[in-house]
Protein backbone atom coordinates (compact mmCIF):
# COMPACT_ATOMS: atom_id res chain seq x y z
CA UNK A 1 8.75 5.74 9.18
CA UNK A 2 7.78 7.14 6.23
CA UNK A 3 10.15 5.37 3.37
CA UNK A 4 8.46 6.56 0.03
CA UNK A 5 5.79 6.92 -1.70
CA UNK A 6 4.69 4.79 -5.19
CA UNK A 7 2.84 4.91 -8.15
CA UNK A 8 0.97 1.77 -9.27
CA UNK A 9 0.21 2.59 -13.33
CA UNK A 10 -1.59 -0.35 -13.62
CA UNK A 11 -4.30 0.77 -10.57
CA UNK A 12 -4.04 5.06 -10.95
CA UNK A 13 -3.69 4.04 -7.14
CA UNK A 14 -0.69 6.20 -4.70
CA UNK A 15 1.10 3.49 -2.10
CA UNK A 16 2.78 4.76 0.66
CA UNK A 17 6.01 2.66 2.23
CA UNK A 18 7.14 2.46 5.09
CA UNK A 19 9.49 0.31 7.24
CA UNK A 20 9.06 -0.59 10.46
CA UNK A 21 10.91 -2.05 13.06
CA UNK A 22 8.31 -3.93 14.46
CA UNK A 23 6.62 -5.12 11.75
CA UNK A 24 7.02 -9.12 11.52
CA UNK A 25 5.30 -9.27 7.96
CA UNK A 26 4.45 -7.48 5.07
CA UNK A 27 1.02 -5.19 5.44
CA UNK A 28 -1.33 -4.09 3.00
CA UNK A 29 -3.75 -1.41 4.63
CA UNK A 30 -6.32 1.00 3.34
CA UNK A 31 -5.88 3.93 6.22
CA UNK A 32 -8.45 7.12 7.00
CA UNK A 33 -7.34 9.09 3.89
CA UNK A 34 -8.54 6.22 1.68
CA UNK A 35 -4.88 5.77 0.51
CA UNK A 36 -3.26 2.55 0.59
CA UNK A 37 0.36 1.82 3.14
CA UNK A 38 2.59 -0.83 2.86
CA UNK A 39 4.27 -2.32 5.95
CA UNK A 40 7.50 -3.43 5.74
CA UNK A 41 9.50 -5.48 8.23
CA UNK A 42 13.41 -4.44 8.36
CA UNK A 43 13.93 -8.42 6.82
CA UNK A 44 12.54 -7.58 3.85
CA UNK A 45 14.21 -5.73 1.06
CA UNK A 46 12.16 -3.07 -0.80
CA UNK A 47 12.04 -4.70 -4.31
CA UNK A 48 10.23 -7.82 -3.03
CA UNK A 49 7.97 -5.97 -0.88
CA UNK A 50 7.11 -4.01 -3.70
CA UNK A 51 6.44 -7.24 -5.67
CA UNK A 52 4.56 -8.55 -3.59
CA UNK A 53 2.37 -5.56 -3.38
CA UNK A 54 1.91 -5.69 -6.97
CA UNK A 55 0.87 -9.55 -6.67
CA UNK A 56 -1.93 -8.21 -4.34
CA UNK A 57 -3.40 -6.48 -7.21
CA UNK A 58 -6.71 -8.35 -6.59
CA UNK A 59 -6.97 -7.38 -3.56
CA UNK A 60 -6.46 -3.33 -4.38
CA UNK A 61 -9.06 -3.56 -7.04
CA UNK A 62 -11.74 -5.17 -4.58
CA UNK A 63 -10.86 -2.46 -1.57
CA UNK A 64 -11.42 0.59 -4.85
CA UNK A 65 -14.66 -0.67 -5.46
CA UNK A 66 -15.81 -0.96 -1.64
CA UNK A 67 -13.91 2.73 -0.74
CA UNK A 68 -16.48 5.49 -0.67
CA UNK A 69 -16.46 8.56 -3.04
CA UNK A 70 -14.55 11.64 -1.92
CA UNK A 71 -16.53 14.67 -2.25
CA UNK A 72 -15.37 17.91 -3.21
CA UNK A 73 -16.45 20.91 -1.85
């Protein structure tokens, strides 16, 4: 489920949140639409899953440089 939807300044980068039931950790994904989903489990409160997203700033940066180009048409 579909939770909300964030703006990291510091990337120009949209993340999607959603919790899940099932989820036993936190996820970082890039999906089809090139746009980035965090996972939460329902343990997890939404402030430190959002911090912790932000601590995987690294790791955003590297998957931007490897995503392809979108192309208008």
């Amino acid at each position: 489920m579909l939770i909300s939807i964030r703006f990291l300044p510091h990337l120009k980068q949209v993340l999607c949140v959603k919790r899940s039931p099932r989820a036993k950790r936190l996820s970082l994904r890039v999906n089809a639409q090139n746009r980035f989903v965090l996972t939460i489990p329902h343990t997890v409160s939404y402030m430190k899953a959002l911090d912790w997203a932000e601590a995987q700033s690294p790791w955003i940066q590297a998957q931007l440089i490897q995503l392809p180009e979108l192309l208008s048409i």
